[in-house]
ModelCIF file with pLDDT and N, C-alpha, C, O atoms, coordinates in Angstrom:
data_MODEL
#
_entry.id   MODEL 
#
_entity.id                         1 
_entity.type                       polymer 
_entity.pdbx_number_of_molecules   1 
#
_entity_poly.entity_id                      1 
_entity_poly.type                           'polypeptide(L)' 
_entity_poly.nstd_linkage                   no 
_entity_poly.nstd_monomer                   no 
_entity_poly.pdbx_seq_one_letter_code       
;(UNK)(UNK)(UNK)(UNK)(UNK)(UNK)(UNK)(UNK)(UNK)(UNK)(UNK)(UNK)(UNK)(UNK)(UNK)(UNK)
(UNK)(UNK)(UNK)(UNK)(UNK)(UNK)(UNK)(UNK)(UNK)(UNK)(UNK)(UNK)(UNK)(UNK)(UNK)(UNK)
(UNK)(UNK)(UNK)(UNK)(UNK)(UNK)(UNK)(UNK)(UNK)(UNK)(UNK)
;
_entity_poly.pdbx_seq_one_letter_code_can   XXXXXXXXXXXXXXXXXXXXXXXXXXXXXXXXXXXXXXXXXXX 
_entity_poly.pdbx_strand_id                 A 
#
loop_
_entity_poly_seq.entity_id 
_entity_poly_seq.num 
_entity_poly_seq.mon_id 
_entity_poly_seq.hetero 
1 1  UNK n 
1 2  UNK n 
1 3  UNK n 
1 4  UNK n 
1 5  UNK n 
1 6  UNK n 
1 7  UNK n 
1 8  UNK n 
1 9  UNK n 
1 10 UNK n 
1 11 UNK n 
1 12 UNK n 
1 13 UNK n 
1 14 UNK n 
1 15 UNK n 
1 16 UNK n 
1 17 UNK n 
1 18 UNK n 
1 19 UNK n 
1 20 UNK n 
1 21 UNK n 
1 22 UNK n 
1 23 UNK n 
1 24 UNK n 
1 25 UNK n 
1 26 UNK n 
1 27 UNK n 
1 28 UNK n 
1 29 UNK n 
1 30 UNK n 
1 31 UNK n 
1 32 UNK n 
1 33 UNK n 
1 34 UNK n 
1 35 UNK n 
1 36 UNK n 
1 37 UNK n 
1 38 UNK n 
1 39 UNK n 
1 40 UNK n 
1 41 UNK n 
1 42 UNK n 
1 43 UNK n 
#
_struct_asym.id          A 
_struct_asym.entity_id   1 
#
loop_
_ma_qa_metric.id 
_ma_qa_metric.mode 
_ma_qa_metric.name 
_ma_qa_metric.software_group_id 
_ma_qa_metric.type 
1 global pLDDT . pLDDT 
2 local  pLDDT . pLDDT 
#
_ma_qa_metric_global.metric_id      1 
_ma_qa_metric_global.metric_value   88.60 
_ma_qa_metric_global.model_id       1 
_ma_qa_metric_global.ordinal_id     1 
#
loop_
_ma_qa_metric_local.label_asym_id 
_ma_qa_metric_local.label_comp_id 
_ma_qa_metric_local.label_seq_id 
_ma_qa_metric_local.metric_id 
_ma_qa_metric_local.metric_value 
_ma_qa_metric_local.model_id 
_ma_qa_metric_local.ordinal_id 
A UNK 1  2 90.00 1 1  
A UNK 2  2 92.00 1 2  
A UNK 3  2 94.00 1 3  
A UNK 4  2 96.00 1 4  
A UNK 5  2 95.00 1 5  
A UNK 6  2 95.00 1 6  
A UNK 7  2 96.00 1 7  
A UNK 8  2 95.00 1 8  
A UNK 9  2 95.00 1 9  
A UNK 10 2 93.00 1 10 
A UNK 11 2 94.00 1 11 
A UNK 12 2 94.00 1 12 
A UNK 13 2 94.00 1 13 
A UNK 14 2 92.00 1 14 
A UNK 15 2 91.00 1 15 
A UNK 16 2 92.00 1 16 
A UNK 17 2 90.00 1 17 
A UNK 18 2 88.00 1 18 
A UNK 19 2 86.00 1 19 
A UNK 20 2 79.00 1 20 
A UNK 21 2 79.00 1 21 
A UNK 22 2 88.00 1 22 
A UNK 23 2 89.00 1 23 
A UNK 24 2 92.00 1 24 
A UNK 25 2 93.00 1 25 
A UNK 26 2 94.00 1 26 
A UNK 27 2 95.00 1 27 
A UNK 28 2 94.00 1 28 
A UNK 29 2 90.00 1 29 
A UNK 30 2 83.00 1 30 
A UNK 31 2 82.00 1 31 
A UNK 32 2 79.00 1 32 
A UNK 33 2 85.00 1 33 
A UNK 34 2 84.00 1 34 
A UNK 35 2 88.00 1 35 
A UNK 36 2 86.00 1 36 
A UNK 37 2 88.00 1 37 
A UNK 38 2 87.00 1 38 
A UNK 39 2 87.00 1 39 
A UNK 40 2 81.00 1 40 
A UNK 41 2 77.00 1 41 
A UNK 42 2 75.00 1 42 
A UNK 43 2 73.00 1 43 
#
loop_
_atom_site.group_PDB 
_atom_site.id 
_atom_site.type_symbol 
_atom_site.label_atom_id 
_atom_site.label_alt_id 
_atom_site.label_comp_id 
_atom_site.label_asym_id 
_atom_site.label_entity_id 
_atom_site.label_seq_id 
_atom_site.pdbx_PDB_ins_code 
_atom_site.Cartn_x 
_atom_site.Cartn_y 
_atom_site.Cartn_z 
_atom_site.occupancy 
_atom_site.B_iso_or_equiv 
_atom_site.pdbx_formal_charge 
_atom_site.auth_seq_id 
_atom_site.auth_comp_id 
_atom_site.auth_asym_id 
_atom_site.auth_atom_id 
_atom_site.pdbx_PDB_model_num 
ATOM 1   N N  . UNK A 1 1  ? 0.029   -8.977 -12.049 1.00 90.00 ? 1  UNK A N  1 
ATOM 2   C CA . UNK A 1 1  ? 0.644   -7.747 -12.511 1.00 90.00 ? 1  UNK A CA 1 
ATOM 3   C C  . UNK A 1 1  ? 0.873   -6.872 -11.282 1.00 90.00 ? 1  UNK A C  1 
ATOM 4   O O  . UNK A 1 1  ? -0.042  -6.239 -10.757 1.00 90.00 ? 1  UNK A O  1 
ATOM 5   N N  . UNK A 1 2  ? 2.299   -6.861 -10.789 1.00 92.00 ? 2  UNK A N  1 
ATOM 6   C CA . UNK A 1 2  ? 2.576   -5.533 -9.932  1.00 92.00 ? 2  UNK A CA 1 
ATOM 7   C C  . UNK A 1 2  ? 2.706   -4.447 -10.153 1.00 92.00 ? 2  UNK A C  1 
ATOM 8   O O  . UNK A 1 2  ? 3.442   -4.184 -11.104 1.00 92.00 ? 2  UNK A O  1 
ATOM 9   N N  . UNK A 1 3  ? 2.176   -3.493 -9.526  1.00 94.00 ? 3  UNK A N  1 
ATOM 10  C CA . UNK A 1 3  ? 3.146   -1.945 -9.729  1.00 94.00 ? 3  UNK A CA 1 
ATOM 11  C C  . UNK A 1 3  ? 3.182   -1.259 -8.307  1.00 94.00 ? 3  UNK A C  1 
ATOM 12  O O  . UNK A 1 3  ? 2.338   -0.863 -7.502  1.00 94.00 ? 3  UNK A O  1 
ATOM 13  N N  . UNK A 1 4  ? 4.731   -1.313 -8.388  1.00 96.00 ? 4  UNK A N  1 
ATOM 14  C CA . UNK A 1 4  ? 5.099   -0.891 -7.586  1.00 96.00 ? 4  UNK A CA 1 
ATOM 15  C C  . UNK A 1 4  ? 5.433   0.617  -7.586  1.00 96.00 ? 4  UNK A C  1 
ATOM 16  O O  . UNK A 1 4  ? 5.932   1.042  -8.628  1.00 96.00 ? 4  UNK A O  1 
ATOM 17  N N  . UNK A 1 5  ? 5.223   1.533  -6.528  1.00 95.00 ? 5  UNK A N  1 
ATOM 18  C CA . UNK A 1 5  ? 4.940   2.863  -6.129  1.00 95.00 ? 5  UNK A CA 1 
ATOM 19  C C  . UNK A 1 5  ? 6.636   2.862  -5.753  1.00 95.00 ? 5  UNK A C  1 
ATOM 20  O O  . UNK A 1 5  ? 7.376   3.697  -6.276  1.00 95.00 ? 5  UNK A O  1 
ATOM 21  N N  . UNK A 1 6  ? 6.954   2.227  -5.161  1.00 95.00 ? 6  UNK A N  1 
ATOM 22  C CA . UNK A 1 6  ? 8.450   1.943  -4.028  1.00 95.00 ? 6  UNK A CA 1 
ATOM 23  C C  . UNK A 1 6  ? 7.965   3.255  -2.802  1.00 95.00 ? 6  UNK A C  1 
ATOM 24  O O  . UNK A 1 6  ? 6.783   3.351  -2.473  1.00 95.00 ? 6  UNK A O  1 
ATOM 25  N N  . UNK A 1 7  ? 8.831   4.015  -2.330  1.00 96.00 ? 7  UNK A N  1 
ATOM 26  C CA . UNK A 1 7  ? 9.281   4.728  -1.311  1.00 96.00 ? 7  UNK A CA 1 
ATOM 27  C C  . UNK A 1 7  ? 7.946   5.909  -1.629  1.00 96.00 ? 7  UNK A C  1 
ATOM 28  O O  . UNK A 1 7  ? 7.827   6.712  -2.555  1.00 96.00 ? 7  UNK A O  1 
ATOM 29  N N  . UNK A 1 8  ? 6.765   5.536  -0.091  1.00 95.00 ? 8  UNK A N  1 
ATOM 30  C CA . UNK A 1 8  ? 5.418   6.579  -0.698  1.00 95.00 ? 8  UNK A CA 1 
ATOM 31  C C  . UNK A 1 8  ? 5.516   6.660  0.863   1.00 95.00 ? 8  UNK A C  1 
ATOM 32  O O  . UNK A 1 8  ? 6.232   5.988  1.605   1.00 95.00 ? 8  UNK A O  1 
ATOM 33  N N  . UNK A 1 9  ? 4.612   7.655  1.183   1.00 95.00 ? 9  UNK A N  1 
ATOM 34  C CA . UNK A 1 9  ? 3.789   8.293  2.452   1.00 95.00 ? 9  UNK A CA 1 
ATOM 35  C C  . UNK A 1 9  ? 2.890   6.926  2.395   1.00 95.00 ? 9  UNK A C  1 
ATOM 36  O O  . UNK A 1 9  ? 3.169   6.038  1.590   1.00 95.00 ? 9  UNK A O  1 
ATOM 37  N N  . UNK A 1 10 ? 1.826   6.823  3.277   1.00 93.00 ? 10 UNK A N  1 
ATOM 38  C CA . UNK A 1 10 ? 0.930   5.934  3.384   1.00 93.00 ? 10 UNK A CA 1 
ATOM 39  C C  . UNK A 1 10 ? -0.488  6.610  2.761   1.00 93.00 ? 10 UNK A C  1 
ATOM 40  O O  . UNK A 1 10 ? -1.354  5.892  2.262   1.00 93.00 ? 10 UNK A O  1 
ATOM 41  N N  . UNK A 1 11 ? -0.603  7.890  2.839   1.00 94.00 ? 11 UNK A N  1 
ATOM 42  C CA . UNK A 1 11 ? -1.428  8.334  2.187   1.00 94.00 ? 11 UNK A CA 1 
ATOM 43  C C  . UNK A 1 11 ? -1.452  8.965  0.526   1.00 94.00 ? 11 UNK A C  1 
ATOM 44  O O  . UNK A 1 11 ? -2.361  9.547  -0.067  1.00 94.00 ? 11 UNK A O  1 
ATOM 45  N N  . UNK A 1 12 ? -0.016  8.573  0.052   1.00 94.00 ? 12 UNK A N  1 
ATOM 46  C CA . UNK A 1 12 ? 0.133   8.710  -1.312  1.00 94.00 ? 12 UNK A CA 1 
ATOM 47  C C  . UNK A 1 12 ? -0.490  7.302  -1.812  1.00 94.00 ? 12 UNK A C  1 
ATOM 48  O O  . UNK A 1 12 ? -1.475  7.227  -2.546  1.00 94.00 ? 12 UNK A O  1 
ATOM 49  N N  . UNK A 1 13 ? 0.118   6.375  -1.384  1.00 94.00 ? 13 UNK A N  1 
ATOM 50  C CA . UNK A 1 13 ? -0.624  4.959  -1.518  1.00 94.00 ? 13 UNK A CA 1 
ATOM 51  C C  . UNK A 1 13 ? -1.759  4.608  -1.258  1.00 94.00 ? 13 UNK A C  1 
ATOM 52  O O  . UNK A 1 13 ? -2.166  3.610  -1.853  1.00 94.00 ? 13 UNK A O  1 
ATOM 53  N N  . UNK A 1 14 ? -2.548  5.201  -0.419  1.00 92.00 ? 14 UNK A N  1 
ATOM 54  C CA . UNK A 1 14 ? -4.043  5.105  -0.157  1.00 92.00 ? 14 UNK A CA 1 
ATOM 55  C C  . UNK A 1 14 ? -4.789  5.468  -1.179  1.00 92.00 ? 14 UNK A C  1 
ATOM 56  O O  . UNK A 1 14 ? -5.843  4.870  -1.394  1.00 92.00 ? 14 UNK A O  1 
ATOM 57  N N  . UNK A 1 15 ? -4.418  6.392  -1.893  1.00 91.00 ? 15 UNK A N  1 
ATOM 58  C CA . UNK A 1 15 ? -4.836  8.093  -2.632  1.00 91.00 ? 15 UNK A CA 1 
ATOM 59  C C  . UNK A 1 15 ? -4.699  7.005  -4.148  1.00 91.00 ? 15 UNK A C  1 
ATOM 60  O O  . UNK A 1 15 ? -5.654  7.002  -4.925  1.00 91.00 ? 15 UNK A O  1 
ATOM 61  N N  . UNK A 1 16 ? -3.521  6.175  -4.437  1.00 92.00 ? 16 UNK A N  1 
ATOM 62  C CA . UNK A 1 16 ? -3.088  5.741  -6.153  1.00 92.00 ? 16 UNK A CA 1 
ATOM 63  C C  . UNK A 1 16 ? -4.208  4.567  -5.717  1.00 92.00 ? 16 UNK A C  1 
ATOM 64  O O  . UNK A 1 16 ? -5.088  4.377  -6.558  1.00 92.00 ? 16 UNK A O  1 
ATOM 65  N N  . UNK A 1 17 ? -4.273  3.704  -4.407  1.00 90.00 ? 17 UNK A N  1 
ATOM 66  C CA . UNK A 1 17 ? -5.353  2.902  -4.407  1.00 90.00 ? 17 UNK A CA 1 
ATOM 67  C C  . UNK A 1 17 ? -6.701  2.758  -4.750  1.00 90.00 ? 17 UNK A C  1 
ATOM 68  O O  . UNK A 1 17 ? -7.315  1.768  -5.150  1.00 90.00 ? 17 UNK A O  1 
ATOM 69  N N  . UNK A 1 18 ? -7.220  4.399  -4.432  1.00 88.00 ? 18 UNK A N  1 
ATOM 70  C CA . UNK A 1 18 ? -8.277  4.773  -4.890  1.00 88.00 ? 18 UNK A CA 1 
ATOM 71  C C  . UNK A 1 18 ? -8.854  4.589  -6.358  1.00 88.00 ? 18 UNK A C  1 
ATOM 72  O O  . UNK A 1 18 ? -9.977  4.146  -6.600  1.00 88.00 ? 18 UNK A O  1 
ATOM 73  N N  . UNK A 1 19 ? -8.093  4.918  -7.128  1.00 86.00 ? 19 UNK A N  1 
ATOM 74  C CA . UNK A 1 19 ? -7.245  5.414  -8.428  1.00 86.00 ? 19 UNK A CA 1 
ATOM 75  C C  . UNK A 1 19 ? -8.124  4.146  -9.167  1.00 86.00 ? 19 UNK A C  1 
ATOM 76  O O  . UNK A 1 19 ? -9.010  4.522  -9.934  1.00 86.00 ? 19 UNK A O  1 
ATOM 77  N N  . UNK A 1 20 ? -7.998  3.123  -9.047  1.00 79.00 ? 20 UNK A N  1 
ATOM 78  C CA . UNK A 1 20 ? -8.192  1.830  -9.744  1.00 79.00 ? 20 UNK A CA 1 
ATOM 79  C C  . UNK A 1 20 ? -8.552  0.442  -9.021  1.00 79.00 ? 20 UNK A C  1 
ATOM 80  O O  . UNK A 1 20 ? -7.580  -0.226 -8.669  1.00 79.00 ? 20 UNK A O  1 
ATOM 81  N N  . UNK A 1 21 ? -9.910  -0.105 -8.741  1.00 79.00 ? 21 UNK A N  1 
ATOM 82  C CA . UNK A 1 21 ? -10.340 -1.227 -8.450  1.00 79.00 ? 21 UNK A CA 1 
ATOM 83  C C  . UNK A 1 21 ? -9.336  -2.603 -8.126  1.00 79.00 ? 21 UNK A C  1 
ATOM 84  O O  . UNK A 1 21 ? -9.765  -3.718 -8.421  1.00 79.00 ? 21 UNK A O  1 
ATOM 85  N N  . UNK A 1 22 ? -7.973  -2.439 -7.499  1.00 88.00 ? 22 UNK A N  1 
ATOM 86  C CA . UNK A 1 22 ? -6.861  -3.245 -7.452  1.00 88.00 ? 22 UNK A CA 1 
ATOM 87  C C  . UNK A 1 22 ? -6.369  -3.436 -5.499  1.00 88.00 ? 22 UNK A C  1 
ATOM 88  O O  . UNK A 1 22 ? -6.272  -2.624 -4.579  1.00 88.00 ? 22 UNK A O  1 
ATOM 89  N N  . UNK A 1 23 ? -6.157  -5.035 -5.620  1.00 89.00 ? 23 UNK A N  1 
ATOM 90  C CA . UNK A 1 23 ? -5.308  -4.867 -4.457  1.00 89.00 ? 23 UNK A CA 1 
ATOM 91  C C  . UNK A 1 23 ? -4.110  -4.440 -4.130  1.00 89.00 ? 23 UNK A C  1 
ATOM 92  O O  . UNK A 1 23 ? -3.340  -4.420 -5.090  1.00 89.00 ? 23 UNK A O  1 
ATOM 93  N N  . UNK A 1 24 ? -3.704  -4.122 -3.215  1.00 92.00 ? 24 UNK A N  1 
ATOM 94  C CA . UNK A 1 24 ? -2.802  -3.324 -2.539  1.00 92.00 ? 24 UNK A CA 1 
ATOM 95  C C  . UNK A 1 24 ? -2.283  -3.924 -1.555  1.00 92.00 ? 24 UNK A C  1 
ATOM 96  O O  . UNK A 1 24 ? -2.993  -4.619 -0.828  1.00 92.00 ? 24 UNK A O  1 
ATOM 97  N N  . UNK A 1 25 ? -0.791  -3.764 -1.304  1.00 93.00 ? 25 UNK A N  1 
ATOM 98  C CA . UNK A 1 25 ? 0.134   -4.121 0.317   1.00 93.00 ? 25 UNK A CA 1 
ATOM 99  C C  . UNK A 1 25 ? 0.686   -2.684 0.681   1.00 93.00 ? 25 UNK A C  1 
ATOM 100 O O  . UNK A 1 25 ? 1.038   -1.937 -0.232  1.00 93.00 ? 25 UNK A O  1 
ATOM 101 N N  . UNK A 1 26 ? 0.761   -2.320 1.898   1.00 94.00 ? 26 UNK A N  1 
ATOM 102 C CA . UNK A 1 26 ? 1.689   -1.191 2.188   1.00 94.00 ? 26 UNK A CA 1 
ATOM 103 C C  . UNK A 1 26 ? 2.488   -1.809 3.333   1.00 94.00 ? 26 UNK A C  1 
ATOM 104 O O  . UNK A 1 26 ? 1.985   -2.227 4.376   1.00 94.00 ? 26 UNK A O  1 
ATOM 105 N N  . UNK A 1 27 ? 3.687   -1.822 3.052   1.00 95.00 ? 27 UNK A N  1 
ATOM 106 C CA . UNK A 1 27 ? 4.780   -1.652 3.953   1.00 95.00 ? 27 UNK A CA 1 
ATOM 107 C C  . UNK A 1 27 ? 5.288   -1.258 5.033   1.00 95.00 ? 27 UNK A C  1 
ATOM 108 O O  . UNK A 1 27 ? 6.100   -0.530 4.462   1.00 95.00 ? 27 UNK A O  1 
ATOM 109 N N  . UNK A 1 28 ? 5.593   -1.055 6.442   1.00 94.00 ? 28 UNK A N  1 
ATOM 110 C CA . UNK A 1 28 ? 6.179   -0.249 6.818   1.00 94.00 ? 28 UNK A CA 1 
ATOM 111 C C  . UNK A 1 28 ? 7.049   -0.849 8.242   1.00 94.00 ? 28 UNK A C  1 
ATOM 112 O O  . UNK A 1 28 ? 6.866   -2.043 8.481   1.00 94.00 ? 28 UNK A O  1 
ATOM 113 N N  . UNK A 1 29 ? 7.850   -0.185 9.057   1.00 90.00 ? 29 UNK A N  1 
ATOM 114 C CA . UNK A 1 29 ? 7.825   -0.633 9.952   1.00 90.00 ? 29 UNK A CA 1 
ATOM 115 C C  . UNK A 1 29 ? 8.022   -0.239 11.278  1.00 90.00 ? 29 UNK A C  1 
ATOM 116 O O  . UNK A 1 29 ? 8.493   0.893  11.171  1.00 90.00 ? 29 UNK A O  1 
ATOM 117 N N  . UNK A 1 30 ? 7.916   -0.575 12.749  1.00 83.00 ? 30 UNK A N  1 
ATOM 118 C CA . UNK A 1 30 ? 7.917   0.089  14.069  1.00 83.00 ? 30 UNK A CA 1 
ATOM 119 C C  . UNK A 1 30 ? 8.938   -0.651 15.070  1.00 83.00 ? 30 UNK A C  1 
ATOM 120 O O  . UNK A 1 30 ? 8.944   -1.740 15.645  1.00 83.00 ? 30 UNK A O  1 
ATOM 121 N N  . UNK A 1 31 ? 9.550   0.140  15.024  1.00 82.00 ? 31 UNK A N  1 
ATOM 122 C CA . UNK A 1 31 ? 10.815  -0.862 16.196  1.00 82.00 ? 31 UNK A CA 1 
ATOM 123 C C  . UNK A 1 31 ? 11.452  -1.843 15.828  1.00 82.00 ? 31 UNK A C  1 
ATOM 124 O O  . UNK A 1 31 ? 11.695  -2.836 16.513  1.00 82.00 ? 31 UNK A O  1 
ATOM 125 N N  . UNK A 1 32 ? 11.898  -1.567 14.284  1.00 79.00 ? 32 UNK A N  1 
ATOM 126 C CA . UNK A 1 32 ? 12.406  -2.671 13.880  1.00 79.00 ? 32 UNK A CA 1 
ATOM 127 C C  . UNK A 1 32 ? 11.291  -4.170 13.752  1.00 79.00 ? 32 UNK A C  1 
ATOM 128 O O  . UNK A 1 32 ? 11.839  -5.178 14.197  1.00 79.00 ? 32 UNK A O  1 
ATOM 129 N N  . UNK A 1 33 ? 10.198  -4.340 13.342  1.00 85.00 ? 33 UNK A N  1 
ATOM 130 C CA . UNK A 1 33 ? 9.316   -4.763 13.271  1.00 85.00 ? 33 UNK A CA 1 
ATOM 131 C C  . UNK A 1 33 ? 8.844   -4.581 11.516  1.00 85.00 ? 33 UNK A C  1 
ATOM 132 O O  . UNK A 1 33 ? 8.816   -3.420 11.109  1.00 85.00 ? 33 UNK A O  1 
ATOM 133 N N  . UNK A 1 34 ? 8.566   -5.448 10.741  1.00 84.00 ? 34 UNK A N  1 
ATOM 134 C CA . UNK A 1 34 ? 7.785   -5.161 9.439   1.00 84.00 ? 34 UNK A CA 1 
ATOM 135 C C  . UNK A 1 34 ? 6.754   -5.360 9.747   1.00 84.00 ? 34 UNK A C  1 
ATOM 136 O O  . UNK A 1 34 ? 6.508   -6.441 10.282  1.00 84.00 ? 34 UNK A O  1 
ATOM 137 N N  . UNK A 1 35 ? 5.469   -4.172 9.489   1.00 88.00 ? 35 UNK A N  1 
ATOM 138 C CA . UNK A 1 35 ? 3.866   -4.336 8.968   1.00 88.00 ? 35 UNK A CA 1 
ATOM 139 C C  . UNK A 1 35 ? 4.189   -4.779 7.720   1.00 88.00 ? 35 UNK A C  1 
ATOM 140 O O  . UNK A 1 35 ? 5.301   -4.906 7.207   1.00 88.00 ? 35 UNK A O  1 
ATOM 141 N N  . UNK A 1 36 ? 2.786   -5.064 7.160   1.00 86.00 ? 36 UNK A N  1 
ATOM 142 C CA . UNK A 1 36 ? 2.307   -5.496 6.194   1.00 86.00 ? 36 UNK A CA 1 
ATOM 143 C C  . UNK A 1 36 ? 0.811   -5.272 6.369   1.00 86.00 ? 36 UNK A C  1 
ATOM 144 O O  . UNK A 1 36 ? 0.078   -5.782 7.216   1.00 86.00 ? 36 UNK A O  1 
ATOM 145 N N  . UNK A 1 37 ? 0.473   -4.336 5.320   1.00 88.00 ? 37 UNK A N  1 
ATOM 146 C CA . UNK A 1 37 ? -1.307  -4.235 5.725   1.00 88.00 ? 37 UNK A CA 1 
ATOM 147 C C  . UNK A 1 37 ? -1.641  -4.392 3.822   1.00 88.00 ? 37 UNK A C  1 
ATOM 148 O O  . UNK A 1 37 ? -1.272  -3.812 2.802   1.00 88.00 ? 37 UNK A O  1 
ATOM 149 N N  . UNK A 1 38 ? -2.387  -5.334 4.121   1.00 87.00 ? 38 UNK A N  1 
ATOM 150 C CA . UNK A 1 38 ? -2.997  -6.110 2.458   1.00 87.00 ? 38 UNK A CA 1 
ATOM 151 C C  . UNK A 1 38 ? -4.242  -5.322 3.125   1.00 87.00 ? 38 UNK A C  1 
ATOM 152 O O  . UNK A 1 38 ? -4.779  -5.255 4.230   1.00 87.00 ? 38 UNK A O  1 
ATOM 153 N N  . UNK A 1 39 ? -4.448  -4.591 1.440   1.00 87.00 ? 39 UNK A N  1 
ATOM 154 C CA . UNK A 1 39 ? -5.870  -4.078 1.228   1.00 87.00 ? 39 UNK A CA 1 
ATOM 155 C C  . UNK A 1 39 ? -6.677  -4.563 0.070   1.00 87.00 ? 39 UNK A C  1 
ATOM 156 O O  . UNK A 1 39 ? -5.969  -4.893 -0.881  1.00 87.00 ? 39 UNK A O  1 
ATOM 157 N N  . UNK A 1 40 ? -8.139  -4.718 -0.142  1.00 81.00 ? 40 UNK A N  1 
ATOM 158 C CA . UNK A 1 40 ? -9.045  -5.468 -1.464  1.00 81.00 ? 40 UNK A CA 1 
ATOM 159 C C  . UNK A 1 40 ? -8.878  -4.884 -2.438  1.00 81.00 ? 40 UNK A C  1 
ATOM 160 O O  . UNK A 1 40 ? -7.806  -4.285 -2.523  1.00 81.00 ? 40 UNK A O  1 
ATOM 161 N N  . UNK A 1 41 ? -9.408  -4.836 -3.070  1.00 77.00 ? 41 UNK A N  1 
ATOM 162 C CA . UNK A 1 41 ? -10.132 -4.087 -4.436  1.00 77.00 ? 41 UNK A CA 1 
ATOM 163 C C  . UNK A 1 41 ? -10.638 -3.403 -4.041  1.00 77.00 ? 41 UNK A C  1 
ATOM 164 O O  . UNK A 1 41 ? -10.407 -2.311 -4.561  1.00 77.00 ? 41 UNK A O  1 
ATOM 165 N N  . UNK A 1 42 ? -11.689 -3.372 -2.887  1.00 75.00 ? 42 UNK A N  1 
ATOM 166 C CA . UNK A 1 42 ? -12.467 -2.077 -2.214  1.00 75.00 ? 42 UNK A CA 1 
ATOM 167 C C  . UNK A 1 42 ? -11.885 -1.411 -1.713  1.00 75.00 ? 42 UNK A C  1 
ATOM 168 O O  . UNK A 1 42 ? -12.541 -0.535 -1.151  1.00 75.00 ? 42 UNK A O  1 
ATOM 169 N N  . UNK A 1 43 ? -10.138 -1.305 -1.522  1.00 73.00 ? 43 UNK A N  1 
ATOM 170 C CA . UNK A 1 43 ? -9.207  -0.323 -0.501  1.00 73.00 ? 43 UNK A CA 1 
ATOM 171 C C  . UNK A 1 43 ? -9.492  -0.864 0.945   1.00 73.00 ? 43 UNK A C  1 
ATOM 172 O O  . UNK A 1 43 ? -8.948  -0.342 1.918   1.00 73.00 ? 43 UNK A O  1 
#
């Protein structure tokens, strides 16, 4: 089951992570470069 946030700050997404015992990906990117930072259930 996804739910997607789409277009967040990194700390709006940190903050809904909190929210509920679920893993998490946040997005982003630097120089034309994609991150990807996978977080647990523990955030």
């Amino acid at each position: 089951e996804v739910t997607t946030m789409g277009a967040r700050t990194e700390e709006e997404f940190l903050s809904a992570l909190q929210e509920a015992p679920v893993a998490g990906a946040w997005l982003s990117d630097s120089d034309g470069h994609v991150r990807i930072r996978l977080h647990g259930p523990d955030s």
